[in-house]
N, C-alpha and C. Protein backbone atom coordinates (compact mmCIF):
# COMPACT_ATOMS: atom_id res chain seq x y z
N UNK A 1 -13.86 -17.01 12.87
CA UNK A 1 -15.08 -16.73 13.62
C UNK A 1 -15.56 -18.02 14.27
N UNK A 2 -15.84 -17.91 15.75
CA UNK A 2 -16.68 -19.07 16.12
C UNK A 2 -17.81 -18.66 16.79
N UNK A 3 -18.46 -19.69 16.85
CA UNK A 3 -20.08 -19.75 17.37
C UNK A 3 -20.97 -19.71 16.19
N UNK A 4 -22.31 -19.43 16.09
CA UNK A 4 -23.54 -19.86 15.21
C UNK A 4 -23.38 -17.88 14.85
N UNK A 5 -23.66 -17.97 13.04
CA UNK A 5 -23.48 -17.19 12.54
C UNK A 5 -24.98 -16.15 13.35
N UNK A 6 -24.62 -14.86 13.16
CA UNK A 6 -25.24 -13.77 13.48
C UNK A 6 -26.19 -13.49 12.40
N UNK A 7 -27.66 -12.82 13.26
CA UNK A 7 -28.27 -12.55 12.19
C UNK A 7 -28.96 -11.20 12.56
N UNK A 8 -29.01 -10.00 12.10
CA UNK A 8 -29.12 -8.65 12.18
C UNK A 8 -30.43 -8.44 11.42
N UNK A 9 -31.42 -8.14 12.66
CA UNK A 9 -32.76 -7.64 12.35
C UNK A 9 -32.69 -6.35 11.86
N UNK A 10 -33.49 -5.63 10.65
CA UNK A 10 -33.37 -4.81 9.92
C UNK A 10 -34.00 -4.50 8.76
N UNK A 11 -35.25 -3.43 9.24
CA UNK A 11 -36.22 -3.17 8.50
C UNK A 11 -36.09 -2.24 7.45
N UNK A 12 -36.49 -1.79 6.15
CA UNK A 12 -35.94 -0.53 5.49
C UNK A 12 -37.68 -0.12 5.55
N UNK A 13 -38.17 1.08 5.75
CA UNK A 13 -39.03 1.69 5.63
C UNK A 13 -39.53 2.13 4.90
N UNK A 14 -40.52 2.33 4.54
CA UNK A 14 -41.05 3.00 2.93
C UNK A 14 -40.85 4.35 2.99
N UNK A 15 -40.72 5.26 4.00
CA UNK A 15 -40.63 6.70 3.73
C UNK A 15 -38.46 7.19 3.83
N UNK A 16 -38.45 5.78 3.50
CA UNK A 16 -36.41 5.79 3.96
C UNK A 16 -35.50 5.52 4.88
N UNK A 17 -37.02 5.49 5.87
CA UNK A 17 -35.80 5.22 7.44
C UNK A 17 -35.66 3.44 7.45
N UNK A 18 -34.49 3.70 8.29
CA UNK A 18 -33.95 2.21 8.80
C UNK A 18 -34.13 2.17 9.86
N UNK A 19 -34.56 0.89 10.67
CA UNK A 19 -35.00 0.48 11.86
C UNK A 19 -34.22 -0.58 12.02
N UNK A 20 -33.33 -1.14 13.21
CA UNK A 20 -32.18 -2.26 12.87
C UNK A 20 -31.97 -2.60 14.37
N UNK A 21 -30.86 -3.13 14.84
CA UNK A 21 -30.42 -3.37 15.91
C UNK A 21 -30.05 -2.28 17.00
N UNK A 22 -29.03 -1.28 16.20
CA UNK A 22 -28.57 0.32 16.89
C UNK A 22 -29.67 0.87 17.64
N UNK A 23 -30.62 1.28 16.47
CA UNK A 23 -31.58 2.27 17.26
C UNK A 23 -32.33 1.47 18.26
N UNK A 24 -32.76 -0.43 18.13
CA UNK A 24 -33.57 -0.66 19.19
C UNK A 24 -32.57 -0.83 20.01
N UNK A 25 -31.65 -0.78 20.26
CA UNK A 25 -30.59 -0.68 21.29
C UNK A 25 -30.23 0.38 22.08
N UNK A 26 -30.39 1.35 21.15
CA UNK A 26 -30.31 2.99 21.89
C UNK A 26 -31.70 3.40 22.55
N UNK A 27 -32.90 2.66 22.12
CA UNK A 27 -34.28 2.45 22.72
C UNK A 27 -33.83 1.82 24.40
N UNK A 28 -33.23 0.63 24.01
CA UNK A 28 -33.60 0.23 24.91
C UNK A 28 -32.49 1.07 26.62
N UNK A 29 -31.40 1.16 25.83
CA UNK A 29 -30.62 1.75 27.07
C UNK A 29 -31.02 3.14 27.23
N UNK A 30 -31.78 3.90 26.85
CA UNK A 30 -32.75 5.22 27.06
C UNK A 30 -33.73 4.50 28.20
N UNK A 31 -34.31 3.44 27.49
CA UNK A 31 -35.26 2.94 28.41
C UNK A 31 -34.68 2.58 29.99
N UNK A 32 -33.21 1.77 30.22
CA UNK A 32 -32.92 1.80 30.89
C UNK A 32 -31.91 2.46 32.23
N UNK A 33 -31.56 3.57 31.25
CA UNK A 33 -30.42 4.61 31.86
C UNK A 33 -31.12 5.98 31.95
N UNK A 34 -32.23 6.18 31.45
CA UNK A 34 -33.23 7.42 31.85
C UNK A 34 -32.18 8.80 31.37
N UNK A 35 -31.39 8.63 30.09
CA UNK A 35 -30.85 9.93 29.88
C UNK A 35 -30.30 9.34 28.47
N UNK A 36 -30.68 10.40 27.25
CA UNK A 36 -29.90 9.83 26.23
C UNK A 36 -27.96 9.86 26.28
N UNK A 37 -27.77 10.91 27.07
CA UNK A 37 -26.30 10.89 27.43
C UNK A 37 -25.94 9.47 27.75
N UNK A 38 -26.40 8.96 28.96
CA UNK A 38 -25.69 7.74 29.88
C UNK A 38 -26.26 6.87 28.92
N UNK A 39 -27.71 6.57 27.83
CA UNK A 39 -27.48 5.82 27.08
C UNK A 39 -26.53 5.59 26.01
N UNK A 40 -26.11 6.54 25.43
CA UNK A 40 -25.00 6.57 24.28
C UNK A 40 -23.75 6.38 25.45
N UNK A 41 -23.32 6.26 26.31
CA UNK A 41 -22.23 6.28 26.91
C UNK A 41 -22.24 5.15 27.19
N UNK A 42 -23.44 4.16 27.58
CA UNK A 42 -23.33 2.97 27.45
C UNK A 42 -23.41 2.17 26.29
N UNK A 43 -23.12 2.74 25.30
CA UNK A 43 -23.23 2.23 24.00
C UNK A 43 -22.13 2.35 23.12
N UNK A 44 -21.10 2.78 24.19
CA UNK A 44 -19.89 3.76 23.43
C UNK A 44 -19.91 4.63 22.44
N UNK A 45 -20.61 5.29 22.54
CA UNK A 45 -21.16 6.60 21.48
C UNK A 45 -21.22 7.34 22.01
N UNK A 46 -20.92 8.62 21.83
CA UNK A 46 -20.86 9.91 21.68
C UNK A 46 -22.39 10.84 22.23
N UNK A 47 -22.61 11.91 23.16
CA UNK A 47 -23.83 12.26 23.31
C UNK A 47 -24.08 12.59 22.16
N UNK A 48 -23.31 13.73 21.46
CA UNK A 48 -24.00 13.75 19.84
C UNK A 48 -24.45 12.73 19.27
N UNK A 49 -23.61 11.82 18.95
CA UNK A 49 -24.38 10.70 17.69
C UNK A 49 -25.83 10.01 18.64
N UNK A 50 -25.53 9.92 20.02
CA UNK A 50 -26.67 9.13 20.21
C UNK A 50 -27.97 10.39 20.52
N UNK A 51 -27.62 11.57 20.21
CA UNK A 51 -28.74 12.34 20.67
C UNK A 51 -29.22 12.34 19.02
N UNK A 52 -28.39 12.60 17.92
CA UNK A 52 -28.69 12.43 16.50
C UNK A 52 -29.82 11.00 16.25
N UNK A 53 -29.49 10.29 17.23
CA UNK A 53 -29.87 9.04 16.59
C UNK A 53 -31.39 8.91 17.09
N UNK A 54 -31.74 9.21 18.23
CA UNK A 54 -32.81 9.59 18.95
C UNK A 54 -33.70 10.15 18.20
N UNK A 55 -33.02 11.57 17.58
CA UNK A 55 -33.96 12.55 16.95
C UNK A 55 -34.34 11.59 15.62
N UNK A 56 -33.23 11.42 15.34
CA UNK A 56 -33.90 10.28 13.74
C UNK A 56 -35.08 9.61 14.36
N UNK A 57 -34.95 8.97 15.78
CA UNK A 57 -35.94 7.94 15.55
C UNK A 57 -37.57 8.68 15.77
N UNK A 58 -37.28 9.53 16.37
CA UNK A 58 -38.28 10.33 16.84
C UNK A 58 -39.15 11.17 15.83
N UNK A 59 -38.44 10.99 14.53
CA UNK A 59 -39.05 11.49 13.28
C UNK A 59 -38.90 10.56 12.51
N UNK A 60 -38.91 9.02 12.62
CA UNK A 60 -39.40 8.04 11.52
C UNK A 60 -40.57 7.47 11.61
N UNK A 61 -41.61 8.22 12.49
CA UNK A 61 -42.92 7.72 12.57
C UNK A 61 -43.59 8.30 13.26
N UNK A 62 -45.53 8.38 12.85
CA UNK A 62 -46.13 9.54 13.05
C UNK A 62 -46.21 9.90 14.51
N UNK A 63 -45.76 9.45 15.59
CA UNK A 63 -45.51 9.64 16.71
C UNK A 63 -44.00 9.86 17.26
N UNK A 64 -43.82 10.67 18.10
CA UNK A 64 -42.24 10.17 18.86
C UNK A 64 -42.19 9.23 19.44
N UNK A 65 -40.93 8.55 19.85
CA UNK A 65 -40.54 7.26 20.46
C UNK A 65 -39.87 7.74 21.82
N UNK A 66 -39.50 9.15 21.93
CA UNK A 66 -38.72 9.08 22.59
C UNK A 66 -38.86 10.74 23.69
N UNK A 67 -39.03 10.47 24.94
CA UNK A 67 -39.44 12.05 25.75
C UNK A 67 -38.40 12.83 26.36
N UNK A 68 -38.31 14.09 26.62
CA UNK A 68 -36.93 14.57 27.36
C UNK A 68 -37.75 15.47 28.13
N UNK A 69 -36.96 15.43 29.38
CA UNK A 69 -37.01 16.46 30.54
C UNK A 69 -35.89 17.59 30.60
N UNK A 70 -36.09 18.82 30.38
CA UNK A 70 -35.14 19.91 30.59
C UNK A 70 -34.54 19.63 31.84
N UNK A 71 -33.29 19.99 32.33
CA UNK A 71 -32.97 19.87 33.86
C UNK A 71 -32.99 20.69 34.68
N UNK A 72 -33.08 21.11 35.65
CA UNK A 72 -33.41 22.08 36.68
C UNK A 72 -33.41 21.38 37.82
N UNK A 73 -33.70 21.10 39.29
CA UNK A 73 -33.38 20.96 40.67
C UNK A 73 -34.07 19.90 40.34
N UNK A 74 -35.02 18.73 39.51
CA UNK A 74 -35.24 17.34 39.95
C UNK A 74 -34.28 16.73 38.77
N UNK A 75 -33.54 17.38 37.49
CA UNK A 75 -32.21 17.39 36.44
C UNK A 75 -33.30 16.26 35.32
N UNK A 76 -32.66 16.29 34.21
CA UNK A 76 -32.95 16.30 33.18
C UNK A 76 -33.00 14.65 33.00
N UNK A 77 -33.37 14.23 32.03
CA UNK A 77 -33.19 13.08 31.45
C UNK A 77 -34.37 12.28 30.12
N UNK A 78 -34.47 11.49 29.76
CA UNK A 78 -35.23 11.16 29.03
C UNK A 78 -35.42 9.34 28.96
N UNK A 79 -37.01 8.84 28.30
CA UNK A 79 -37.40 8.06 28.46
C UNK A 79 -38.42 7.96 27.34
N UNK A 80 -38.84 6.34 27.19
CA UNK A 80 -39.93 6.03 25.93
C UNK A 80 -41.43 6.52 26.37
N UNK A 81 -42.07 7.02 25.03
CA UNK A 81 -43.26 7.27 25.17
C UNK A 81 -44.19 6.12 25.31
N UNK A 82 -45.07 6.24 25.17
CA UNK A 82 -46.00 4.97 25.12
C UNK A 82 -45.63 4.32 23.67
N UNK A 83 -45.72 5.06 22.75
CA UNK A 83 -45.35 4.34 21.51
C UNK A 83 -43.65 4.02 21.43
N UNK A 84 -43.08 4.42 21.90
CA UNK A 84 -41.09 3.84 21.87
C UNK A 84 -41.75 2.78 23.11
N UNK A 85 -42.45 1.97 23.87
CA UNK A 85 -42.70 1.14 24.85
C UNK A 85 -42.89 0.23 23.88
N UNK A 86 -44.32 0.79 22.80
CA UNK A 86 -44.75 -0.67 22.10
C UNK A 86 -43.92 -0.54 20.72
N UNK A 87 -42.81 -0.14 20.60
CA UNK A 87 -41.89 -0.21 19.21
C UNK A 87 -40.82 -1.25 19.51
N UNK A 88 -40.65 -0.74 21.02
CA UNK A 88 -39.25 -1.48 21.22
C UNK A 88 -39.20 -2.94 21.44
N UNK A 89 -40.67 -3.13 21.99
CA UNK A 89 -41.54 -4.72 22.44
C UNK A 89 -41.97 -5.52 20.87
N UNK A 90 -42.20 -4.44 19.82
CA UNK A 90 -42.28 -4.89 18.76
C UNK A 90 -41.33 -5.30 18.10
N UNK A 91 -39.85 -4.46 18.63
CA UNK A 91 -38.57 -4.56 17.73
C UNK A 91 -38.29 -5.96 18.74
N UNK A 92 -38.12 -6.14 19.65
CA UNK A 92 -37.63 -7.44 20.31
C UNK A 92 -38.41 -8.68 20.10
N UNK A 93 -39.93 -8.55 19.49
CA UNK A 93 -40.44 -9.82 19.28
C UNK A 93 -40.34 -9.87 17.43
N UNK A 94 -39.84 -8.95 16.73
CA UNK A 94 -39.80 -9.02 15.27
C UNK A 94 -38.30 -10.32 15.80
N UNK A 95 -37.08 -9.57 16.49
CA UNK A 95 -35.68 -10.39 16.36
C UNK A 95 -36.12 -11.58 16.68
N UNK A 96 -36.85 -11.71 17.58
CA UNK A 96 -36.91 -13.58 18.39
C UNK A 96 -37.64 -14.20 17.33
N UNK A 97 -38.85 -13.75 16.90
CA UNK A 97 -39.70 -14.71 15.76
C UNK A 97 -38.46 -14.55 14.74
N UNK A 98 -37.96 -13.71 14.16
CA UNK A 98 -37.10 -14.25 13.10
C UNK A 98 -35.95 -14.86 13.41
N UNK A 99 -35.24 -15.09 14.40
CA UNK A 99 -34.66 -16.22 14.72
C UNK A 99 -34.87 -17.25 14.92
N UNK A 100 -35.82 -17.42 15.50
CA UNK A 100 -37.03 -18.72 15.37
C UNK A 100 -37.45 -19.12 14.23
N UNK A 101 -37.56 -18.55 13.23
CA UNK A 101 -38.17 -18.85 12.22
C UNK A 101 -37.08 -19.42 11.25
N UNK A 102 -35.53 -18.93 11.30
CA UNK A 102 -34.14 -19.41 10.88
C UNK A 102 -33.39 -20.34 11.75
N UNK A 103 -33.58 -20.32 12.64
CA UNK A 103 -33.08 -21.13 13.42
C UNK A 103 -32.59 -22.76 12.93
N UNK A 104 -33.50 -23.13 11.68
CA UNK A 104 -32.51 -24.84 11.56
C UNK A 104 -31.69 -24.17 10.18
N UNK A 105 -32.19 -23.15 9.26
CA UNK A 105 -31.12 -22.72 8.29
C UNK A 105 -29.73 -22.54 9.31
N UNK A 106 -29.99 -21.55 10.02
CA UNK A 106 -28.88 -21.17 11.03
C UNK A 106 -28.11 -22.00 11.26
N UNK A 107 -28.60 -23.23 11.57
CA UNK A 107 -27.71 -24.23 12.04
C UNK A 107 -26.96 -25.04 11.16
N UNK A 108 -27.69 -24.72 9.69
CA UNK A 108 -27.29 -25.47 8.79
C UNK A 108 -26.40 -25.05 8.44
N UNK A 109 -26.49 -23.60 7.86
CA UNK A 109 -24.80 -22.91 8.34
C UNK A 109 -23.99 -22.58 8.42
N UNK A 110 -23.97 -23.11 10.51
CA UNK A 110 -23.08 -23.13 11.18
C UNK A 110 -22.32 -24.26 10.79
N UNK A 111 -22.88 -25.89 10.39
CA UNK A 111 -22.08 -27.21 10.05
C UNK A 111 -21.69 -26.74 8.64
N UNK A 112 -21.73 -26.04 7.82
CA UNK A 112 -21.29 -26.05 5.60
C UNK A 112 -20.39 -25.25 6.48
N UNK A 113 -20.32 -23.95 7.32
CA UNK A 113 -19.66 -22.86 7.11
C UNK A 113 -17.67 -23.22 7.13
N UNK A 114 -16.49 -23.01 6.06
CA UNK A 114 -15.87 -23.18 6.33
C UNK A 114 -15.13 -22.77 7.41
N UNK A 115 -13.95 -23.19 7.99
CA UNK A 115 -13.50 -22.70 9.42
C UNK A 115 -12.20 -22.38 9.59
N UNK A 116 -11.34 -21.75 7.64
CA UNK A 116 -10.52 -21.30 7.72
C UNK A 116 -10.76 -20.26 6.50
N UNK A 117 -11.83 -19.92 6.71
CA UNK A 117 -12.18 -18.55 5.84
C UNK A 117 -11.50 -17.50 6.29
N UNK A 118 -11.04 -16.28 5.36
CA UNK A 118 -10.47 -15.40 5.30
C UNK A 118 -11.13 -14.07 4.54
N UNK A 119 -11.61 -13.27 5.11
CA UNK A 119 -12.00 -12.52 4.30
C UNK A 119 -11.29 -11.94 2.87
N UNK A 120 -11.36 -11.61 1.94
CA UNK A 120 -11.09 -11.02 0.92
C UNK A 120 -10.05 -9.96 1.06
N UNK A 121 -10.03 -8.84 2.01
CA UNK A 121 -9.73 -7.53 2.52
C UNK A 121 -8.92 -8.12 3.41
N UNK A 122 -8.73 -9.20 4.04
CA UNK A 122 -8.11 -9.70 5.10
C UNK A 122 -7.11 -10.58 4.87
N UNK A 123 -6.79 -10.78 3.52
CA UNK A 123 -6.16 -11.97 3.13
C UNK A 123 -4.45 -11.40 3.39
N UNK A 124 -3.82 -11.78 3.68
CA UNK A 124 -1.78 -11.40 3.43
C UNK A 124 -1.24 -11.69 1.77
N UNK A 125 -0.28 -10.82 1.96
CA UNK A 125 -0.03 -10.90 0.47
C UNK A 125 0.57 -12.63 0.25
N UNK A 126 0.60 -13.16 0.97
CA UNK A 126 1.49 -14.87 0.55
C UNK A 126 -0.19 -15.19 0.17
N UNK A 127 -0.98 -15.35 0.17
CA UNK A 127 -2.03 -15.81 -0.11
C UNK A 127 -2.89 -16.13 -1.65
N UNK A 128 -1.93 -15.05 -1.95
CA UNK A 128 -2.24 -15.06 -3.70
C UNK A 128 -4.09 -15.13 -3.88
């Protein structure tokens, strides 16, 4: 692996749901592709899983995050409510402050981290 180790924002919820990178990602390309289809397609996912994933999010809090238009002669698509606007602004300033906030661990590290690590699962059998 090279470059500065990764760090995956990821909330667990008190009523069970998970809030993480995926869903503010599927937020955000909803937000920007105006259809959960063309968002999961830009996400390489599946309309199912990303329409599944939608509905999850849309029932992990007392509001929906997320709106749909039936299609007919102006056609269908979907987009954030006012609250998926201030979730997703919330999910992007939770990642930056906590990278900010790790940022010299991070770096610290990146210099300890060895640079002929092998995973466990990854190892060849000469490896003993």
């Amino acid at each position: 692996m090279t470059g500065a180790p990764r760090l995956s924002f990821r909330i667990d919820l008190s009523n069970g749901a998970r809030l993480g990178p995926g869903k503010a990602q599927l937020l955000e390309s909803i937000e920007q592709h105006g259809s959960i289809r063309a968002a999961g397609a830009a996400m390489g996912m599946s309309y199912r899983r990303a329409w599944l994933l939608a509905d999850e999010i849309n029932h992990m809090f007392r509001e929906p995050s997320i709106f749909t238009r039936h299609g007919g002669k102006s056609g269908g698509g979907a987009g954030l409510t006012s609250f998926g606007e201030t979730l997703l602004a919330a999910c992007r300033r939770m990642d930056a402050e906590s990278r900010k906030a790790l940022a010299s661990d991070l770096d610290w590290l990146t210099r300890v981290e060895a640079v002929d690590f092998v995973p466990a699962g990854q190892k060849s059998d000469d490896d003993g």
